[in-house]
Every structure is written in structure tokens, then in C-alpha cells.
PDB file of N, CA and C in Angstrom:
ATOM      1  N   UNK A   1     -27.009  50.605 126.796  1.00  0.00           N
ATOM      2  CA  UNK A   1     -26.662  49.905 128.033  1.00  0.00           C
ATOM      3  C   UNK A   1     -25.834  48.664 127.711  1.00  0.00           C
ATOM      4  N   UNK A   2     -24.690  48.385 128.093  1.00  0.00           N
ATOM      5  CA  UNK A   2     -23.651  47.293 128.303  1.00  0.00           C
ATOM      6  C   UNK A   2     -24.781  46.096 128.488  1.00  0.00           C
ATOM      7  N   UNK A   3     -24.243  45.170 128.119  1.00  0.00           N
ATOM      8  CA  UNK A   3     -25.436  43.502 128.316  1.00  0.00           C
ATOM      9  C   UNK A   3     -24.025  43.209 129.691  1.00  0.00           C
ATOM     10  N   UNK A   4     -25.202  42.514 130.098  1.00  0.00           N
ATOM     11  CA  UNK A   4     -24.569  42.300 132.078  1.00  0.00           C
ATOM     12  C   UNK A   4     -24.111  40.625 131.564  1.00  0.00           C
ATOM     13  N   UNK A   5     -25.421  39.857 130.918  1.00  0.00           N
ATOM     14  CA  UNK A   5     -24.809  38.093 130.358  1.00  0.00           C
ATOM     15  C   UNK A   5     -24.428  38.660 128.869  1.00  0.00           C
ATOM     16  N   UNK A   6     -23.627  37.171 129.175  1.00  0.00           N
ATOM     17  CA  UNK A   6     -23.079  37.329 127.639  1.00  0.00           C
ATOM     18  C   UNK A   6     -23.436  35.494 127.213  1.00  0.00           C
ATOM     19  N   UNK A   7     -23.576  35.527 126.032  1.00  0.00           N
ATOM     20  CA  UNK A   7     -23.700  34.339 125.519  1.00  0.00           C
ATOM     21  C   UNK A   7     -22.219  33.597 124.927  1.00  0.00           C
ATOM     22  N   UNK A   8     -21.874  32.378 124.663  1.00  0.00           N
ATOM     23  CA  UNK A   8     -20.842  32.126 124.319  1.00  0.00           C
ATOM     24  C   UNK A   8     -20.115  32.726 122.998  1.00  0.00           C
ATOM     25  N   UNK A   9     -20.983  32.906 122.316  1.00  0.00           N
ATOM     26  CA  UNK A   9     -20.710  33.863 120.624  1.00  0.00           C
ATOM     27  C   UNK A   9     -20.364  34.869 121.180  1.00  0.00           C
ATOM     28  N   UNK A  10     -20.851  35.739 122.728  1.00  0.00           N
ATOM     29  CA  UNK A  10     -20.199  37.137 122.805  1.00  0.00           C
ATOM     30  C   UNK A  10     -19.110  37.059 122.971  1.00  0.00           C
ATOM     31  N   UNK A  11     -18.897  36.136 124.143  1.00  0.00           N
ATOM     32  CA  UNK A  11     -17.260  35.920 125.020  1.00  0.00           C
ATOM     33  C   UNK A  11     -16.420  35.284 124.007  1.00  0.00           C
ATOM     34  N   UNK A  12     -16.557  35.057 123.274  1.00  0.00           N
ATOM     35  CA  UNK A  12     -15.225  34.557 122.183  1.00  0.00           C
ATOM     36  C   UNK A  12     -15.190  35.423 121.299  1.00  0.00           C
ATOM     37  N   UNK A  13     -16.154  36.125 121.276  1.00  0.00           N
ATOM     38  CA  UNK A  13     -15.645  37.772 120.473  1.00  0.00           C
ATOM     39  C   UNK A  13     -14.821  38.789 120.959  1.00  0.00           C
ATOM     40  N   UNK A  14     -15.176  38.387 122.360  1.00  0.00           N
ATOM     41  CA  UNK A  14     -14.956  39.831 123.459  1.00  0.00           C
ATOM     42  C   UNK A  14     -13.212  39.114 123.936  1.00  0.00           C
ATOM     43  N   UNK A  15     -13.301  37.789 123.828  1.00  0.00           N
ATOM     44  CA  UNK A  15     -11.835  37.373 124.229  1.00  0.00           C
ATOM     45  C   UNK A  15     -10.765  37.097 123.194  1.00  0.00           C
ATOM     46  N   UNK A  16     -11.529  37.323 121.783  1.00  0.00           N
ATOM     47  CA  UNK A  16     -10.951  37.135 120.353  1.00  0.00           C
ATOM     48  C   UNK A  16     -10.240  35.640 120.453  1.00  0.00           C
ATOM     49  N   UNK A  17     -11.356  34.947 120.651  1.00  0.00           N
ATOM     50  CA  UNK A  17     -11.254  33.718 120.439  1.00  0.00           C
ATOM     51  C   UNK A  17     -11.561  32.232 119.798  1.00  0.00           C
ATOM     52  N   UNK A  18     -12.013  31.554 119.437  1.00  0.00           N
ATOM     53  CA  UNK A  18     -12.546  30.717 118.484  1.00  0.00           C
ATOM     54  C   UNK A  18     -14.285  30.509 119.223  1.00  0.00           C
ATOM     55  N   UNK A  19     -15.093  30.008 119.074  1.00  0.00           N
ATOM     56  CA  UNK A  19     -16.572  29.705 119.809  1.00  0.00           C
ATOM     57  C   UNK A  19     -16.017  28.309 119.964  1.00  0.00           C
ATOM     58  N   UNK A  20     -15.276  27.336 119.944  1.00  0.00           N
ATOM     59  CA  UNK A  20     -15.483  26.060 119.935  1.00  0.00           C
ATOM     60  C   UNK A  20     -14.051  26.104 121.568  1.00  0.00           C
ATOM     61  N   UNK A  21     -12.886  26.858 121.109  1.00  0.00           N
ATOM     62  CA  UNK A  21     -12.289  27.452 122.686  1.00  0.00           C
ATOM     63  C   UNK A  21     -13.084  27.506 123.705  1.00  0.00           C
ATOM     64  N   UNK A  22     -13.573  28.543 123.337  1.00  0.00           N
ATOM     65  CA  UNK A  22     -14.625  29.443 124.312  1.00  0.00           C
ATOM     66  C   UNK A  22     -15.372  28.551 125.101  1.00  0.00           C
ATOM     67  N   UNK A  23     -16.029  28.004 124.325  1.00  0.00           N
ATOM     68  CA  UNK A  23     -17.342  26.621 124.684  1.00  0.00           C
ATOM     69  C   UNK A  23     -16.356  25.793 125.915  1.00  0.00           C
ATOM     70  N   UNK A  24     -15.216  25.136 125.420  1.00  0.00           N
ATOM     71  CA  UNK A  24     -14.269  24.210 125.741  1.00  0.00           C
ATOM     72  C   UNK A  24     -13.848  24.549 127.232  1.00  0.00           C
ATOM     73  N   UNK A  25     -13.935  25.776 127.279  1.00  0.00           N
ATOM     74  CA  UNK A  25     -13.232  26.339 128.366  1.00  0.00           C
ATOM     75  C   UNK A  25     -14.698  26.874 129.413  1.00  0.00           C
ATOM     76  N   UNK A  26     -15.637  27.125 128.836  1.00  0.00           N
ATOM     77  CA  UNK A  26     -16.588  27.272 129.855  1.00  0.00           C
ATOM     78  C   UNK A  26     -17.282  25.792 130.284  1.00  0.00           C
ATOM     79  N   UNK A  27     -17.462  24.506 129.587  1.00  0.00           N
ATOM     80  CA  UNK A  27     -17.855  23.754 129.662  1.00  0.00           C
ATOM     81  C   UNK A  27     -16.737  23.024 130.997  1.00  0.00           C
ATOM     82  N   UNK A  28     -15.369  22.936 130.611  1.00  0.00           N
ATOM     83  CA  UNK A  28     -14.464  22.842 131.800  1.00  0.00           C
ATOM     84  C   UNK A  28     -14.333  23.606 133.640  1.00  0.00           C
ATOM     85  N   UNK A  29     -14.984  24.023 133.312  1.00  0.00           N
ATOM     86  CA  UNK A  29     -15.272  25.578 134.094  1.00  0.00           C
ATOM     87  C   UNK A  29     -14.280  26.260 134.426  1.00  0.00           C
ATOM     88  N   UNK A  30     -13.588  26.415 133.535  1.00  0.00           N
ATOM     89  CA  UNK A  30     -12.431  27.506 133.530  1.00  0.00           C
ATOM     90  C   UNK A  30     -12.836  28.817 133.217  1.00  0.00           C
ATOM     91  N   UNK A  31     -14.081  29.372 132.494  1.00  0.00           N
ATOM     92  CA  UNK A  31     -14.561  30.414 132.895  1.00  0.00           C
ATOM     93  C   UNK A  31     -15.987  30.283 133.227  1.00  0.00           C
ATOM     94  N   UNK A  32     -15.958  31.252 134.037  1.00  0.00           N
ATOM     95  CA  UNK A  32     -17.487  30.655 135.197  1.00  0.00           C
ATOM     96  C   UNK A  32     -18.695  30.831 134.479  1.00  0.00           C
ATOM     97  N   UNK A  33     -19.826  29.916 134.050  1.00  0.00           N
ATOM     98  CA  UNK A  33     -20.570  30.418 133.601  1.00  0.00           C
ATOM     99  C   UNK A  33     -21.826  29.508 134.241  1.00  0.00           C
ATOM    100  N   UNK A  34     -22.713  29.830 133.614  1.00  0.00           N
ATOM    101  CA  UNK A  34     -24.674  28.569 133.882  1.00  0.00           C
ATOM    102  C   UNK A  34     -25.125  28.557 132.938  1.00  0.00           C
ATOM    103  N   UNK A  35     -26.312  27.692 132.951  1.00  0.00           N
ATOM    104  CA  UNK A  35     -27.004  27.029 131.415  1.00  0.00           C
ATOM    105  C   UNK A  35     -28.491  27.993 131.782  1.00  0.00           C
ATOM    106  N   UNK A  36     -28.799  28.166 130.453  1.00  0.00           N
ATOM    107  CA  UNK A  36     -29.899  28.634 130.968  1.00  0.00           C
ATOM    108  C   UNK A  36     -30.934  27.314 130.188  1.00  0.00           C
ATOM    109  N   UNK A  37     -31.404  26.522 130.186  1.00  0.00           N
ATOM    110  CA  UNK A  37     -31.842  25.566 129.176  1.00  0.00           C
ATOM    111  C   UNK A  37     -30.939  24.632 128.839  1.00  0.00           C
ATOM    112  N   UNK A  38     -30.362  24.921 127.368  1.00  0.00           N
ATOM    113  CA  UNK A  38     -29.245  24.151 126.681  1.00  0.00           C
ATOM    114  C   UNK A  38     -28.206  25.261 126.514  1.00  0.00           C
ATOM    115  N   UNK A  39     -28.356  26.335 127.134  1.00  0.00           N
ATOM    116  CA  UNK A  39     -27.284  27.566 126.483  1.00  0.00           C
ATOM    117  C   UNK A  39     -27.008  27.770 127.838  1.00  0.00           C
ATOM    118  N   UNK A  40     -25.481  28.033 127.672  1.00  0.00           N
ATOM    119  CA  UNK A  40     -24.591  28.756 128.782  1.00  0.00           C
ATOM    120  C   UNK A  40     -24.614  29.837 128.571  1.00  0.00           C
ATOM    121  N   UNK A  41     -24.757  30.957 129.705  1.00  0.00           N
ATOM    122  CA  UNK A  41     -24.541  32.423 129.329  1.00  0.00           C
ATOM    123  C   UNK A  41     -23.215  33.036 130.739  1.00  0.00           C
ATOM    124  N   UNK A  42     -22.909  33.741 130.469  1.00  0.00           N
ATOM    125  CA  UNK A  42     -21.677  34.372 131.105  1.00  0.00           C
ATOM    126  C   UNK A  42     -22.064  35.740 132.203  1.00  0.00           C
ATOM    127  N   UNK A  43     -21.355  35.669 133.187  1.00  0.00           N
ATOM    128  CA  UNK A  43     -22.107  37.375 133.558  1.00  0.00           C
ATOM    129  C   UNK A  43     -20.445  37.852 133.067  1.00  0.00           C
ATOM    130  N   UNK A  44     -20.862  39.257 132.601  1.00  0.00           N
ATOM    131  CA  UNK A  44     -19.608  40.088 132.142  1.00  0.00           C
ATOM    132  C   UNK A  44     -18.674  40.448 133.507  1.00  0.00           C
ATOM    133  N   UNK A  45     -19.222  40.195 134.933  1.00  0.00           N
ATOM    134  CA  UNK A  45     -18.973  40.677 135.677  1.00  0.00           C
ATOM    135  C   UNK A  45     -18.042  39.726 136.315  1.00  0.00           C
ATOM    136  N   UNK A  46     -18.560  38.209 136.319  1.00  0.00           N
ATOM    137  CA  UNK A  46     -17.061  36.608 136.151  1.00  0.00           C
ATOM    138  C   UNK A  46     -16.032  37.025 135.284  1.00  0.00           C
ATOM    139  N   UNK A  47     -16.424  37.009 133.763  1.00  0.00           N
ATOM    140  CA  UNK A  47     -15.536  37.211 132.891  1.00  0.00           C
ATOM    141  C   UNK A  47     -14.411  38.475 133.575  1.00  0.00           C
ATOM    142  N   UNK A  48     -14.395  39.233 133.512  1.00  0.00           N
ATOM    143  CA  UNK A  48     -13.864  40.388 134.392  1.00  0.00           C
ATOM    144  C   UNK A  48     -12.877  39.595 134.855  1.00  0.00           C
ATOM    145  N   UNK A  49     -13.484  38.998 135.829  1.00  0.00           N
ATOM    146  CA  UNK A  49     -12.686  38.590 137.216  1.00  0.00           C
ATOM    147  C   UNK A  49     -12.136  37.578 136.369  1.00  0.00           C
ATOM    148  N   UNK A  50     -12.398  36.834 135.914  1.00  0.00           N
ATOM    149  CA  UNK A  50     -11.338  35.996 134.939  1.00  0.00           C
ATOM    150  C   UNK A  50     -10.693  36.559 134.420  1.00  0.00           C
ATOM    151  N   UNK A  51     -10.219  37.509 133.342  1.00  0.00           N
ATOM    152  CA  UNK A  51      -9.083  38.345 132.974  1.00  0.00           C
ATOM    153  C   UNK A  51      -8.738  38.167 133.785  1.00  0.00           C
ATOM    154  N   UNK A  52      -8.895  39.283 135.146  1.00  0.00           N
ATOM    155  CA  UNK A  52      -8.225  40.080 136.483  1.00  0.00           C
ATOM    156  C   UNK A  52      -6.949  38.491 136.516  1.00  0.00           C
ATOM    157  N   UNK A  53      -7.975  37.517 136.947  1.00  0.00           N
ATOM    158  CA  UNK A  53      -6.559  36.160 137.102  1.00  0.00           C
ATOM    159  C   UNK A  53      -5.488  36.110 136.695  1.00  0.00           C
ATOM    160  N   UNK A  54      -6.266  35.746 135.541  1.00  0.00           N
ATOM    161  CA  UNK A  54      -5.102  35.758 134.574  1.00  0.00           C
ATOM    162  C   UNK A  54      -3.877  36.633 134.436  1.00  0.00           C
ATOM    163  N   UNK A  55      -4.119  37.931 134.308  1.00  0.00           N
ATOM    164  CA  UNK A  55      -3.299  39.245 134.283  1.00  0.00           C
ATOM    165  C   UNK A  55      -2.512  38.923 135.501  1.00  0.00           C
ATOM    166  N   UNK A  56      -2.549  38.441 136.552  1.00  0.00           N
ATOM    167  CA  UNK A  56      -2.144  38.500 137.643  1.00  0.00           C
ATOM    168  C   UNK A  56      -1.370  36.813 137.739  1.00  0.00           C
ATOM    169  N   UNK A  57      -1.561  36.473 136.696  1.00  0.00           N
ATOM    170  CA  UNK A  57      -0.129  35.086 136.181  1.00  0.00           C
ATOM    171  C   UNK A  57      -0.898  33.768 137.422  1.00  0.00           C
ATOM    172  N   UNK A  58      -2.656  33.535 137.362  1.00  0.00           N
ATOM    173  CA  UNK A  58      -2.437  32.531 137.664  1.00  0.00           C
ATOM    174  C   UNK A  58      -3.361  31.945 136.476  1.00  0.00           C
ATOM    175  N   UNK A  59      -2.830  30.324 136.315  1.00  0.00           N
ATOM    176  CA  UNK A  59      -3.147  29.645 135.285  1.00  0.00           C
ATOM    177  C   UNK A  59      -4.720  28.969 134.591  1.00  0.00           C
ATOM    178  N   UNK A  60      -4.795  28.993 133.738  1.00  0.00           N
ATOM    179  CA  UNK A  60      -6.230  28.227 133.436  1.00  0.00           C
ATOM    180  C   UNK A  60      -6.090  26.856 133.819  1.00  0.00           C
TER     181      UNK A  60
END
């Protein structure tokens, strides 16, 4: 079964990106995420829709 959250170590894997990016950019809320505690986790299902944006030429 696909994981529905993703943790920040996933999404900078899954976006082939650095973890300290990744962090940078969810902490900004440029990609949508929540804390669960001290950890942000992602739903795969934002991320998505973030590509989708992007692909579609609007900006971070």
C-alpha cells in the first residue's frame, strides 16, 4: 500500500531534492504540510497538487 503522509526525508526523495530544500520550502509553506509534534508530515495527496502547479507554470 502507497503511504498517504509522507515525512520530510520522503518528499525530498520523491522530489529529488536536498532535506534542508525540502524543510525550507515546507516550513515557508510553499508546500502544504502540518506538524505532528516537532515533525512535519506531508499528505501525498497536497504534494500532487503541488506538482499539478507547478507543471502548469505557476510560481513557488
Amino acid at each position: 500500500m502507497e503511504q498517504e503522509i509522507m515525512t520530510v526525508t520522503q518528499v525530498a526523495k520523491y522530489l529529488q531534492l536536498s532535506e534542508m530544500s525540502t524543510y525550507k520550502l515546507v516550513q515557508e509553506g510553499k508546500i502544504p504540510a502540518f506538524k505532528i509534534g516537532r515533525h512535519w508530515r506531508v499528505k501525498k495527496e497536497d504534494l500532487n497538487d503541488f506538482i499539478e502547479k507547478l507543471k502548469n507554470g505557476e510560481r513557488l
